[in-house]
N, C-alpha and C. Protein backbone atom coordinates (compact mmCIF):
# COMPACT_ATOMS: atom_id res chain seq x y z
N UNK A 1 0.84 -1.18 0.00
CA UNK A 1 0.00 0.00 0.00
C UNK A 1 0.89 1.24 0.00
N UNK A 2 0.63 2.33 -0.60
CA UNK A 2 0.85 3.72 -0.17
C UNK A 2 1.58 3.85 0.45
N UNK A 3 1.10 3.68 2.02
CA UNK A 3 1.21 3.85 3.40
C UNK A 3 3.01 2.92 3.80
N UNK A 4 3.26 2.42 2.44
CA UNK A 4 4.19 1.30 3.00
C UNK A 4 5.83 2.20 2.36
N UNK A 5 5.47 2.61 1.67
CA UNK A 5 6.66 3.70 1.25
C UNK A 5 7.88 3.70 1.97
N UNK A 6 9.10 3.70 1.74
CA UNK A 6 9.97 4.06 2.41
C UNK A 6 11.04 5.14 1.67
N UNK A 7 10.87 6.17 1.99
CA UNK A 7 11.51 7.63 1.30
C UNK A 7 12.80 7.80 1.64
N UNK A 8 13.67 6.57 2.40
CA UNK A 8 14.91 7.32 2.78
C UNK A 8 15.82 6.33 1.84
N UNK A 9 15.32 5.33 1.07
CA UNK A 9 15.53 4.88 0.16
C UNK A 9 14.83 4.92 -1.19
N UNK A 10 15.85 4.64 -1.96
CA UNK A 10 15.08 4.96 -3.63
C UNK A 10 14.37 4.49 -3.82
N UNK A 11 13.34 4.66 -4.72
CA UNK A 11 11.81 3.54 -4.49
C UNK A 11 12.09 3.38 -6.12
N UNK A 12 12.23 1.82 -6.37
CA UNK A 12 12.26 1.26 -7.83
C UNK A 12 10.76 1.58 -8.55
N UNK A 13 10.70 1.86 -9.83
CA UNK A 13 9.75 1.77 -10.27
C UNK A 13 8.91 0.23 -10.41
N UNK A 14 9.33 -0.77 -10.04
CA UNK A 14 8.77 -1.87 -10.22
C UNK A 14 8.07 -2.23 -9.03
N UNK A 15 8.71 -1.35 -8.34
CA UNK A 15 8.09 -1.88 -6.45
C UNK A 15 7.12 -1.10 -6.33
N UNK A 16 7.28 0.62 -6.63
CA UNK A 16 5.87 1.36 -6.81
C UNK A 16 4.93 0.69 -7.42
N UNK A 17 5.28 0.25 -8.61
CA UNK A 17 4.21 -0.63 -9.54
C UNK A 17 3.27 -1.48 -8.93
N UNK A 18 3.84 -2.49 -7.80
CA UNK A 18 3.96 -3.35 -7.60
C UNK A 18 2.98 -2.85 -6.11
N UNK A 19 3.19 -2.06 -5.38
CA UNK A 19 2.17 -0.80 -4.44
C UNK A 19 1.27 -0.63 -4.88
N UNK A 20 1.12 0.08 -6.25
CA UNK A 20 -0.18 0.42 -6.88
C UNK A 20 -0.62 -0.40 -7.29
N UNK A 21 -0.35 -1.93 -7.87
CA UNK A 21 -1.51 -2.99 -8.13
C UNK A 21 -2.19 -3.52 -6.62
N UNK A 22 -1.47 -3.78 -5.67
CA UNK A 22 -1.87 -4.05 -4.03
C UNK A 22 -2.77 -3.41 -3.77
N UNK A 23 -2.84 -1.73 -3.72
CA UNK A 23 -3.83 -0.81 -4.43
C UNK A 23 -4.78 -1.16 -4.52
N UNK A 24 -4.92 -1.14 -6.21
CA UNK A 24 -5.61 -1.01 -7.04
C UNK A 24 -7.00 -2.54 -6.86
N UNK A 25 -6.03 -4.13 -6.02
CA UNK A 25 -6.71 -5.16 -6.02
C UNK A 25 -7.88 -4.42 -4.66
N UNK A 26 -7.48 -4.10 -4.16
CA UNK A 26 -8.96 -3.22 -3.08
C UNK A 26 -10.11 -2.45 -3.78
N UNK A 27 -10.02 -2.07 -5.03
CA UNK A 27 -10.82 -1.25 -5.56
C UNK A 27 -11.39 -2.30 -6.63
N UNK A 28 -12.90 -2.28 -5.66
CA UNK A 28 -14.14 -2.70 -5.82
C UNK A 28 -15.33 -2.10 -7.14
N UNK A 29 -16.22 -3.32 -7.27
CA UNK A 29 -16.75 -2.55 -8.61
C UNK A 29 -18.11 -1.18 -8.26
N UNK A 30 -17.87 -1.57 -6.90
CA UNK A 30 -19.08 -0.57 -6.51
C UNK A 30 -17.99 0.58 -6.28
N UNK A 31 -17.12 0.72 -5.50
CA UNK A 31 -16.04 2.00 -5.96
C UNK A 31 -16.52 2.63 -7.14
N UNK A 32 -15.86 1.91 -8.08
CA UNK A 32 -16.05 2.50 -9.55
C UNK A 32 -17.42 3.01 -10.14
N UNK A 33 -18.61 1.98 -9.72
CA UNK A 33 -19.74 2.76 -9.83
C UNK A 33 -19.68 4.32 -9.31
N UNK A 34 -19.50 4.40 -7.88
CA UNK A 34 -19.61 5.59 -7.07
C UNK A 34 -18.75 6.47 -7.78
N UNK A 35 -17.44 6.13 -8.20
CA UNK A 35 -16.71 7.01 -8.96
C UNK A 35 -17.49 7.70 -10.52
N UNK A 36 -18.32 6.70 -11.33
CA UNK A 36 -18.92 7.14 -12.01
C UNK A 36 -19.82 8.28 -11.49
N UNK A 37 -20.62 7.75 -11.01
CA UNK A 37 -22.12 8.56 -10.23
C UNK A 37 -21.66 10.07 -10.28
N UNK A 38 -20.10 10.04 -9.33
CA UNK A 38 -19.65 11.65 -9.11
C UNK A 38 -19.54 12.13 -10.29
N UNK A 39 -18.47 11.57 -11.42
CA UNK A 39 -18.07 12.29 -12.50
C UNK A 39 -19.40 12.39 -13.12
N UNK A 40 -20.54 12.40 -13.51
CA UNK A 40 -21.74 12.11 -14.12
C UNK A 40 -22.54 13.23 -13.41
N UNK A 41 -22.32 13.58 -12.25
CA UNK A 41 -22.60 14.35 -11.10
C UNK A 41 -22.32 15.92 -11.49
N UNK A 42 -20.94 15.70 -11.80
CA UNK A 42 -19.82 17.01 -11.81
C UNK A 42 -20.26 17.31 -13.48
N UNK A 43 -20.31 16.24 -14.01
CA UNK A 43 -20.69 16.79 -15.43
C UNK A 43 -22.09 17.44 -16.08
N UNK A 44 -22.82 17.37 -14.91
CA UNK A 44 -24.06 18.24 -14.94
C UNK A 44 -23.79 19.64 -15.40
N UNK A 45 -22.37 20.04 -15.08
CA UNK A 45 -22.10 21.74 -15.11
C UNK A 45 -21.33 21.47 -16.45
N UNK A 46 -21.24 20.75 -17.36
CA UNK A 46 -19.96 20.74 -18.40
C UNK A 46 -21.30 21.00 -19.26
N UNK A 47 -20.72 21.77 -20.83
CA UNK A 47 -21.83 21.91 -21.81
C UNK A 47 -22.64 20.82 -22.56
N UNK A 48 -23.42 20.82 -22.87
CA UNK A 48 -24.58 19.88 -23.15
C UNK A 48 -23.51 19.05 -24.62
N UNK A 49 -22.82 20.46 -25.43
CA UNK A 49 -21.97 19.17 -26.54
C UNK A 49 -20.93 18.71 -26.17
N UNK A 50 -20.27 18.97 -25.11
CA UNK A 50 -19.21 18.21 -24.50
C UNK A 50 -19.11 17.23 -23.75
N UNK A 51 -20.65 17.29 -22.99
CA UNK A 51 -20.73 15.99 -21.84
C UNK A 51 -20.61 14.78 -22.28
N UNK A 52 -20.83 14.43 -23.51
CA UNK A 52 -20.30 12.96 -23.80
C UNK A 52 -18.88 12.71 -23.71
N UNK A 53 -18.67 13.41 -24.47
CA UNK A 53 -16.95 12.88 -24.66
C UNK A 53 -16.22 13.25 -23.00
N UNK A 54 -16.91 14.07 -22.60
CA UNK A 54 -16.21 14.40 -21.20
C UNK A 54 -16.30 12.73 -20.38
N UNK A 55 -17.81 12.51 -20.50
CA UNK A 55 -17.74 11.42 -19.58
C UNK A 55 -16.73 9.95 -20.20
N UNK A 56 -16.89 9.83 -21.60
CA UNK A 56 -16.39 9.16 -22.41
C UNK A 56 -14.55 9.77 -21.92
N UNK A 57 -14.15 10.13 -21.52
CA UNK A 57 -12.75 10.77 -21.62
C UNK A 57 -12.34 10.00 -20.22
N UNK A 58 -13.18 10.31 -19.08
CA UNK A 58 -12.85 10.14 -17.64
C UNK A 58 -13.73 8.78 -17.19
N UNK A 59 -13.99 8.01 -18.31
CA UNK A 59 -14.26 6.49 -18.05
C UNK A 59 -13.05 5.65 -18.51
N UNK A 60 -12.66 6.37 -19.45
CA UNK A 60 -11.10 5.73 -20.77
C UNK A 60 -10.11 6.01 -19.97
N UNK A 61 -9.90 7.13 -19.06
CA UNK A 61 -8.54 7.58 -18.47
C UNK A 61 -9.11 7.08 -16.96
N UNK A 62 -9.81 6.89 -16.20
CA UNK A 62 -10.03 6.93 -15.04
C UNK A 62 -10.22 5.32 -14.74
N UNK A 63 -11.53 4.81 -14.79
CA UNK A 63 -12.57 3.59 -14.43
C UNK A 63 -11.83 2.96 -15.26
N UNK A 64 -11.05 3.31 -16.46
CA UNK A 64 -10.79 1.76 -17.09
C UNK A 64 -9.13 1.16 -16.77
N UNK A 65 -7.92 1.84 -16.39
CA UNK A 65 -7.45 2.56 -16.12
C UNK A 65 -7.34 1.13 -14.97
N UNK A 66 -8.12 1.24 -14.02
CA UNK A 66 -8.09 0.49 -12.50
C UNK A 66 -7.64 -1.36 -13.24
N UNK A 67 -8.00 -1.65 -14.09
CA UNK A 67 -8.51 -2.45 -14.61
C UNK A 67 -6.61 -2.90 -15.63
N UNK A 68 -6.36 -1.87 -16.24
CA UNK A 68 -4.74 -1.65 -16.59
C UNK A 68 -4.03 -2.00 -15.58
N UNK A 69 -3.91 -1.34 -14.35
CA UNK A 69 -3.30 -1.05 -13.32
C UNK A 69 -3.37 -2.86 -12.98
N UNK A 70 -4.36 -3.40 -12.66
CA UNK A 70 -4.67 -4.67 -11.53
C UNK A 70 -4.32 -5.64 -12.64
N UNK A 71 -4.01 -5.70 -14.39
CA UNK A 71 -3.88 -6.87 -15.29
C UNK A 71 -2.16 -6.51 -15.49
N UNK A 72 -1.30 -5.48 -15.23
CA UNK A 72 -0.44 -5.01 -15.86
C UNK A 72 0.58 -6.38 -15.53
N UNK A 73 1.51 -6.28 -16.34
CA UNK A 73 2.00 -7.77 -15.93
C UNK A 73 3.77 -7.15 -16.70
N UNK A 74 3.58 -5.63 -17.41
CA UNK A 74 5.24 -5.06 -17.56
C UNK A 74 5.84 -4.97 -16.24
N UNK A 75 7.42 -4.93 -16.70
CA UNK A 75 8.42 -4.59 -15.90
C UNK A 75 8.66 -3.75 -16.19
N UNK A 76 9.37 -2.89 -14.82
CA UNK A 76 9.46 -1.34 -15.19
C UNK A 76 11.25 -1.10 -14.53
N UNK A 77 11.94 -0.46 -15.25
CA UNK A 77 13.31 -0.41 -14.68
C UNK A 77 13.05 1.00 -14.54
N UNK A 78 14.10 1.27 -14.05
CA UNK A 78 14.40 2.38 -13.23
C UNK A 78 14.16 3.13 -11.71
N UNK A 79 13.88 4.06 -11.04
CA UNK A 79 13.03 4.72 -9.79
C UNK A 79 12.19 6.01 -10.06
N UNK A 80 11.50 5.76 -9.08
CA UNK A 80 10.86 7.24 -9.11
C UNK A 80 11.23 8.14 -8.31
N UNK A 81 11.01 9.60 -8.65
CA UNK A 81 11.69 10.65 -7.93
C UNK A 81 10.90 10.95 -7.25
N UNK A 82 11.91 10.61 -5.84
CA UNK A 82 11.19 10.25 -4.54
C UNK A 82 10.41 11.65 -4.15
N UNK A 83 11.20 12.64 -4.27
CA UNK A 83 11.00 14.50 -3.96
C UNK A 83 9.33 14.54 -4.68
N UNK A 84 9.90 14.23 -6.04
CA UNK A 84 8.07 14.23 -6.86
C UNK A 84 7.16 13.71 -6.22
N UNK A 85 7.38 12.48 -5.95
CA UNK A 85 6.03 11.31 -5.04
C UNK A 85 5.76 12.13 -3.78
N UNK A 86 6.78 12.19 -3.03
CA UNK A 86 6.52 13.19 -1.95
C UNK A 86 5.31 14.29 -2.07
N UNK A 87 5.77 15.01 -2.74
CA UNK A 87 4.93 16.54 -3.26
C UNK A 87 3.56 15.77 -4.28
N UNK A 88 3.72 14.94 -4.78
CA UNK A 88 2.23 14.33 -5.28
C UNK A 88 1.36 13.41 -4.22
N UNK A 89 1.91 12.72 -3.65
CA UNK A 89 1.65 12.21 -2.43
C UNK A 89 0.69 13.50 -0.81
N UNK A 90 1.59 14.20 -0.61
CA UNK A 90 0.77 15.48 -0.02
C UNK A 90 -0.22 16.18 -0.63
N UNK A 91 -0.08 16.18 -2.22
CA UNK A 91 -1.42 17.08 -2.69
C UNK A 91 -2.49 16.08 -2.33
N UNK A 92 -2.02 14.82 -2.78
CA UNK A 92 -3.40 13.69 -2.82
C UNK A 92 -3.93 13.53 -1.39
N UNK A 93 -3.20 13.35 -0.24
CA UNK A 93 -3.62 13.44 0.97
C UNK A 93 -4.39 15.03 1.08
N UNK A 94 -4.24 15.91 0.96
CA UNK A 94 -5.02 16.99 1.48
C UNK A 94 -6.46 16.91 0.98
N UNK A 95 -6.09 16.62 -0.44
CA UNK A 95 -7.35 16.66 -1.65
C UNK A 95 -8.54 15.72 -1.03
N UNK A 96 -7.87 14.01 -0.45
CA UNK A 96 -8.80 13.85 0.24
C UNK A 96 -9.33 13.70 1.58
N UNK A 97 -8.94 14.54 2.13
CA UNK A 97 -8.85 15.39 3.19
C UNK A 97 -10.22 16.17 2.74
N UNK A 98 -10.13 17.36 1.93
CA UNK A 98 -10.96 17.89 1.31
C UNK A 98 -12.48 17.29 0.79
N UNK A 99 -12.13 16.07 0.46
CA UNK A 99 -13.41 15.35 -0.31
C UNK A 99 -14.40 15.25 1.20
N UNK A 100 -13.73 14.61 2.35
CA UNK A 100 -13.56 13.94 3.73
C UNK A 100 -15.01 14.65 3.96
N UNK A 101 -14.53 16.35 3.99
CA UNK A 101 -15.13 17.63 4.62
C UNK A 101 -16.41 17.71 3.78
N UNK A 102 -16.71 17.19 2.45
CA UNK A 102 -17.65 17.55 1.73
C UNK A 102 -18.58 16.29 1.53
N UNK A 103 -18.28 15.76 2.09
CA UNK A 103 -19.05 14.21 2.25
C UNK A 103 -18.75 13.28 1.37
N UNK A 104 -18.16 13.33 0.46
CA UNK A 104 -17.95 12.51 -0.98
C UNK A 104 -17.54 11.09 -0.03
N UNK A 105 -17.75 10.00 -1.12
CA UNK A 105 -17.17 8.52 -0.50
C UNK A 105 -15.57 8.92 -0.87
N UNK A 106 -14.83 8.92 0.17
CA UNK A 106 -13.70 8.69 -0.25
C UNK A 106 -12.73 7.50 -0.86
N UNK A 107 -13.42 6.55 -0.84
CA UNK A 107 -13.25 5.21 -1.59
C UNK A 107 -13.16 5.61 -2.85
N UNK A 108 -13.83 6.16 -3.51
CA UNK A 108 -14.01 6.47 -4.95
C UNK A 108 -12.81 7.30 -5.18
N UNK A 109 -12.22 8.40 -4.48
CA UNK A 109 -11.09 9.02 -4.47
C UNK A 109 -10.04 8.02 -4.73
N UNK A 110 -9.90 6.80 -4.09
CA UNK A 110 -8.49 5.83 -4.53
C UNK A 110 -8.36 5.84 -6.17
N UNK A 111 -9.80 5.65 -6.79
CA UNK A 111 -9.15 5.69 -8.15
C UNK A 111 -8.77 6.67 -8.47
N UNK A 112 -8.76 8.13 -8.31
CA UNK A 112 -8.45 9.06 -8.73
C UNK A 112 -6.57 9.21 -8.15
N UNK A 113 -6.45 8.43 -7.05
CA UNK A 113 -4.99 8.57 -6.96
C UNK A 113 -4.54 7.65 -7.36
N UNK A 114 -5.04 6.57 -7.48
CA UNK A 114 -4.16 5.83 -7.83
C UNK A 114 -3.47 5.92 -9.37
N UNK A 115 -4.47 6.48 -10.22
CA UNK A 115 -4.61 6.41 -11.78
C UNK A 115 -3.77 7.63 -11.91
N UNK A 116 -3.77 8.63 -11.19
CA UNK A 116 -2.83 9.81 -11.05
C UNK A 116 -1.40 9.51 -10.76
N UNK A 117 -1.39 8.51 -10.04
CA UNK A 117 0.41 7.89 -9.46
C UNK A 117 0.85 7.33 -10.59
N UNK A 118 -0.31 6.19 -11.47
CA UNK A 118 0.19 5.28 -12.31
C UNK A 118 0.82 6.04 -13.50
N UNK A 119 -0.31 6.71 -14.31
CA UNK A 119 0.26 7.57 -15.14
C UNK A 119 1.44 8.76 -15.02
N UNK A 120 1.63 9.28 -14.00
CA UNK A 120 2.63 10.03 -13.69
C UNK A 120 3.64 9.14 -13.44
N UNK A 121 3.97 8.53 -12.41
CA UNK A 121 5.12 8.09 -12.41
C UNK A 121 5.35 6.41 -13.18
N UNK A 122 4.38 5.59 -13.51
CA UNK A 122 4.93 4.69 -14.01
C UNK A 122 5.25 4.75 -15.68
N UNK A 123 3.73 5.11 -15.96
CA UNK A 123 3.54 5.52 -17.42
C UNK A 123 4.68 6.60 -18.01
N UNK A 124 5.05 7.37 -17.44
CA UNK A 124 5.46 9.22 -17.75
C UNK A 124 4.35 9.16 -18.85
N UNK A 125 3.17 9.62 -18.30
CA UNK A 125 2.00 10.23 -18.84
C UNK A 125 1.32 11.14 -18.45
N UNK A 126 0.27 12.11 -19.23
CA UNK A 126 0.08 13.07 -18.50
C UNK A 126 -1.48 12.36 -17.69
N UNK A 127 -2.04 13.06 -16.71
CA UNK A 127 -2.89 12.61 -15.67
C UNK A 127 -3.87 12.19 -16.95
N UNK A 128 -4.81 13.29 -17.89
CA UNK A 128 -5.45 13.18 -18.53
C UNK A 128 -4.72 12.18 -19.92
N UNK A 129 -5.63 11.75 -20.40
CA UNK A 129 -5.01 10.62 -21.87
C UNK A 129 -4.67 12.25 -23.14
N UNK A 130 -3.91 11.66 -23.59
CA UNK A 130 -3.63 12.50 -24.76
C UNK A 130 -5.17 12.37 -25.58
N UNK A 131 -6.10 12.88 -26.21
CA UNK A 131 -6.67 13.47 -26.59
C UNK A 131 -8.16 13.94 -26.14
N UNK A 132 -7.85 14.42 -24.90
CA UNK A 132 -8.83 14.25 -23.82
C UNK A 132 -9.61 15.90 -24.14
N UNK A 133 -10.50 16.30 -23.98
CA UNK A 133 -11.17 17.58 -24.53
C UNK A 133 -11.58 18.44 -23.14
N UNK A 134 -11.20 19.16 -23.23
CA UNK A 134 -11.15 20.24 -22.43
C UNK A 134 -12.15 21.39 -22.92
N UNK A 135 -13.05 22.29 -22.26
CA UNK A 135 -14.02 23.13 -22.85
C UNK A 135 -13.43 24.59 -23.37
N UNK A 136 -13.29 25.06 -24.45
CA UNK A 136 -13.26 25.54 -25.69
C UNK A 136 -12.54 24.89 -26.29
N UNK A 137 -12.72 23.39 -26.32
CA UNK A 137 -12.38 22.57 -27.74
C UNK A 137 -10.78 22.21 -27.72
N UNK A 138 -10.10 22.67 -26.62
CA UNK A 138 -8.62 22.37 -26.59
C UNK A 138 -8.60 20.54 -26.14
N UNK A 139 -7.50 19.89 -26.29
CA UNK A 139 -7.01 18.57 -26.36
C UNK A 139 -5.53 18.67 -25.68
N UNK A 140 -5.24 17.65 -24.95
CA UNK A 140 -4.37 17.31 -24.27
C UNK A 140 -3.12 16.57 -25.72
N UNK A 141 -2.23 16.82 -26.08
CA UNK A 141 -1.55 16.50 -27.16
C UNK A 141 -0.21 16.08 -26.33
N UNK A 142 -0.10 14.90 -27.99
CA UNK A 142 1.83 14.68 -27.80
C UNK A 142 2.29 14.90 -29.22
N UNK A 143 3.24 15.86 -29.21
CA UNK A 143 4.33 16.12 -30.22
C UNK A 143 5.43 15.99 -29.77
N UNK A 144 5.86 16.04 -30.77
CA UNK A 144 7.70 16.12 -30.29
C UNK A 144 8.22 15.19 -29.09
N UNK A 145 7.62 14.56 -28.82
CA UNK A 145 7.60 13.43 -27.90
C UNK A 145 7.36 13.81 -26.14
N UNK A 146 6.80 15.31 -26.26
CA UNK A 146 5.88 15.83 -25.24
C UNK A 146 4.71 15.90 -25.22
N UNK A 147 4.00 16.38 -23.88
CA UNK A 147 3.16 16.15 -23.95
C UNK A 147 2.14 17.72 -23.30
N UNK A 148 1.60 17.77 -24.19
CA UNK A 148 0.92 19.45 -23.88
C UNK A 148 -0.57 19.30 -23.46
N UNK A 149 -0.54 20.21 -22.19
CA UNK A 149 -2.22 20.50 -21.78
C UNK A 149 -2.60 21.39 -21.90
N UNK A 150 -3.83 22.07 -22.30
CA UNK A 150 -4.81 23.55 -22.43
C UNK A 150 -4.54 23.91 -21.23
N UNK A 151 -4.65 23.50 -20.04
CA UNK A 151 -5.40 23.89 -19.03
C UNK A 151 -4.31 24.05 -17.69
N UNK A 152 -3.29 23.38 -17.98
CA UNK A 152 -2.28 23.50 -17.04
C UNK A 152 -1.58 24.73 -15.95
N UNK A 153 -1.77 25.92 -16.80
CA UNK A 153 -1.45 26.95 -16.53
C UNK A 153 -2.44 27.72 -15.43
N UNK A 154 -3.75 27.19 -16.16
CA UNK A 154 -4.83 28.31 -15.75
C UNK A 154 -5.17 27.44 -14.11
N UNK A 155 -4.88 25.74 -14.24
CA UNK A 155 -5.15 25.13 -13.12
C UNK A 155 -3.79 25.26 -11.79
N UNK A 156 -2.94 25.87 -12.07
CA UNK A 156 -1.39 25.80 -10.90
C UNK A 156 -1.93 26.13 -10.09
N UNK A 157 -2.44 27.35 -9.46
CA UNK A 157 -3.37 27.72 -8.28
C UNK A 157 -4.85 26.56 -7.50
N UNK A 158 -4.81 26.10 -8.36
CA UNK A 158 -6.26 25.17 -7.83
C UNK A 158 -5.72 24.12 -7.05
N UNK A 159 -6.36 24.35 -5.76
CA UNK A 159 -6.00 23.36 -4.53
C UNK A 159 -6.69 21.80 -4.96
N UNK A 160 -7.03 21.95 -5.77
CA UNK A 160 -7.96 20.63 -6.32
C UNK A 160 -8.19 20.05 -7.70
N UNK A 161 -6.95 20.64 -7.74
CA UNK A 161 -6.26 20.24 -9.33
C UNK A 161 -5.12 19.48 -9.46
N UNK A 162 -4.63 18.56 -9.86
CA UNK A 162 -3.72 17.33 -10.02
C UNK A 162 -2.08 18.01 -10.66
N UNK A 163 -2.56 19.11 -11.41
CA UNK A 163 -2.09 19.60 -12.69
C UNK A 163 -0.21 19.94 -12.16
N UNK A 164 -0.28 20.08 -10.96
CA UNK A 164 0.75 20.19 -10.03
C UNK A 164 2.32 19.76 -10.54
N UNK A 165 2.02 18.22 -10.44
CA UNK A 165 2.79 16.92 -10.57
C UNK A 165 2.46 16.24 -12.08
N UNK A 166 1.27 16.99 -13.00
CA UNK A 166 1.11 16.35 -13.79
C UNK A 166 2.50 16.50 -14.84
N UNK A 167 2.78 15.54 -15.43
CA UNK A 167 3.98 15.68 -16.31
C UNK A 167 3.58 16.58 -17.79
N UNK A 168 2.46 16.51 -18.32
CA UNK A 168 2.45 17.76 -18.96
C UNK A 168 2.66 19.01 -19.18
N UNK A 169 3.05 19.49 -19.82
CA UNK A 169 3.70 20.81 -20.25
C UNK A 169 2.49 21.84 -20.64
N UNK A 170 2.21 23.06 -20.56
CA UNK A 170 1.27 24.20 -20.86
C UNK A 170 1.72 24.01 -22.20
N UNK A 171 0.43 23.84 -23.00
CA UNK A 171 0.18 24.25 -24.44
C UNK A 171 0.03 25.94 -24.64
N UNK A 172 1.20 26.01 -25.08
CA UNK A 172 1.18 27.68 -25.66
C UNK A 172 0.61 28.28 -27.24
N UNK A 173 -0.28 27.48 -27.33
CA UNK A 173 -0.93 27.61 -28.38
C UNK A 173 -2.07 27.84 -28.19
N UNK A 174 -2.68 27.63 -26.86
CA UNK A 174 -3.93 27.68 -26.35
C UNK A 174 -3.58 29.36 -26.49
């Protein structure tokens, strides 16, 4: 689990891996329902032509995602940077901290960290999937063998934004 970390040594990427499937085998299909329910919830406020693909975006990157995580069966060389996990690790504890205060199931929150750890540090991916739609029509892109978000910039301030630790880069084209 998480909780099992040891920061005063290097943490292999195969052993994180290997954390986040331990994880990920706790997360239940009623989790994932509840995780739906919210995003389906939250997407009440997204525009009437975007809500599909929105929900369609954060079922592909999120709910399915758990399912990657618990079949994955690669080896991963190298470590992760422990300083990064640290500082992604504290946002995710406050965040649900935050959920805690607002009643949300916090169960449903594991997928949101966990899928946030996987892609950041195992994948080097950005939180969102590369062609994920953002509202005025911007997309999460990879060129040049980076990876650019619309929204990165405008989210750095948001206590409840991932965008932190996300490995994407601000699209300056937006």
């Amino acid at each position: 689990m998480l909780t099992e970390l040891d920061f005063s040594i290097e943490i292999k990427k195969q052993d994180f891996m290997n954390i986040l499937k331990k994880d990920a085998s706790k997360v239940h299909i009623m989790d994932l329902m509840n995780f739906y329910l919210i995003l389906a919830a939250e997407g009440k406020y997204v525009q009437e032509h975007y809500k599909k693909e929105y929900l369609e975006a954060y079922v592909k990157g999120f709910i399915l995602r758990i399912k990657e995580i618990k079949d994955n069966k690669n080896h991963y060389k190298g470590f992760i940077d422990g300083n990064e996990l640290k500082k992604a690790l504290k946002l995710l504890n406050q965040q649900e901290k935050n959920i805690r205060e607002i009643t949300r199931d916090p169960r449903s929150f594991r997928v949101y960290t966990l899928i946030s750890l996987y892609t950041t540090f195992i994948l080097d991916e950005p939180i969102h999937m590369v062609g994920t739609l953002f509202p005025g029509g911007f997309r999460v892109k990879y060129e040049n063998k980076k990876y650019y978000c619309p929204v990165k910039e405008a989210q750095k301030d948001n206590p409840n934004a991932i965008c932190g630790f996300c490995i994407a880069e601000q699209d300056l084209t937006v």
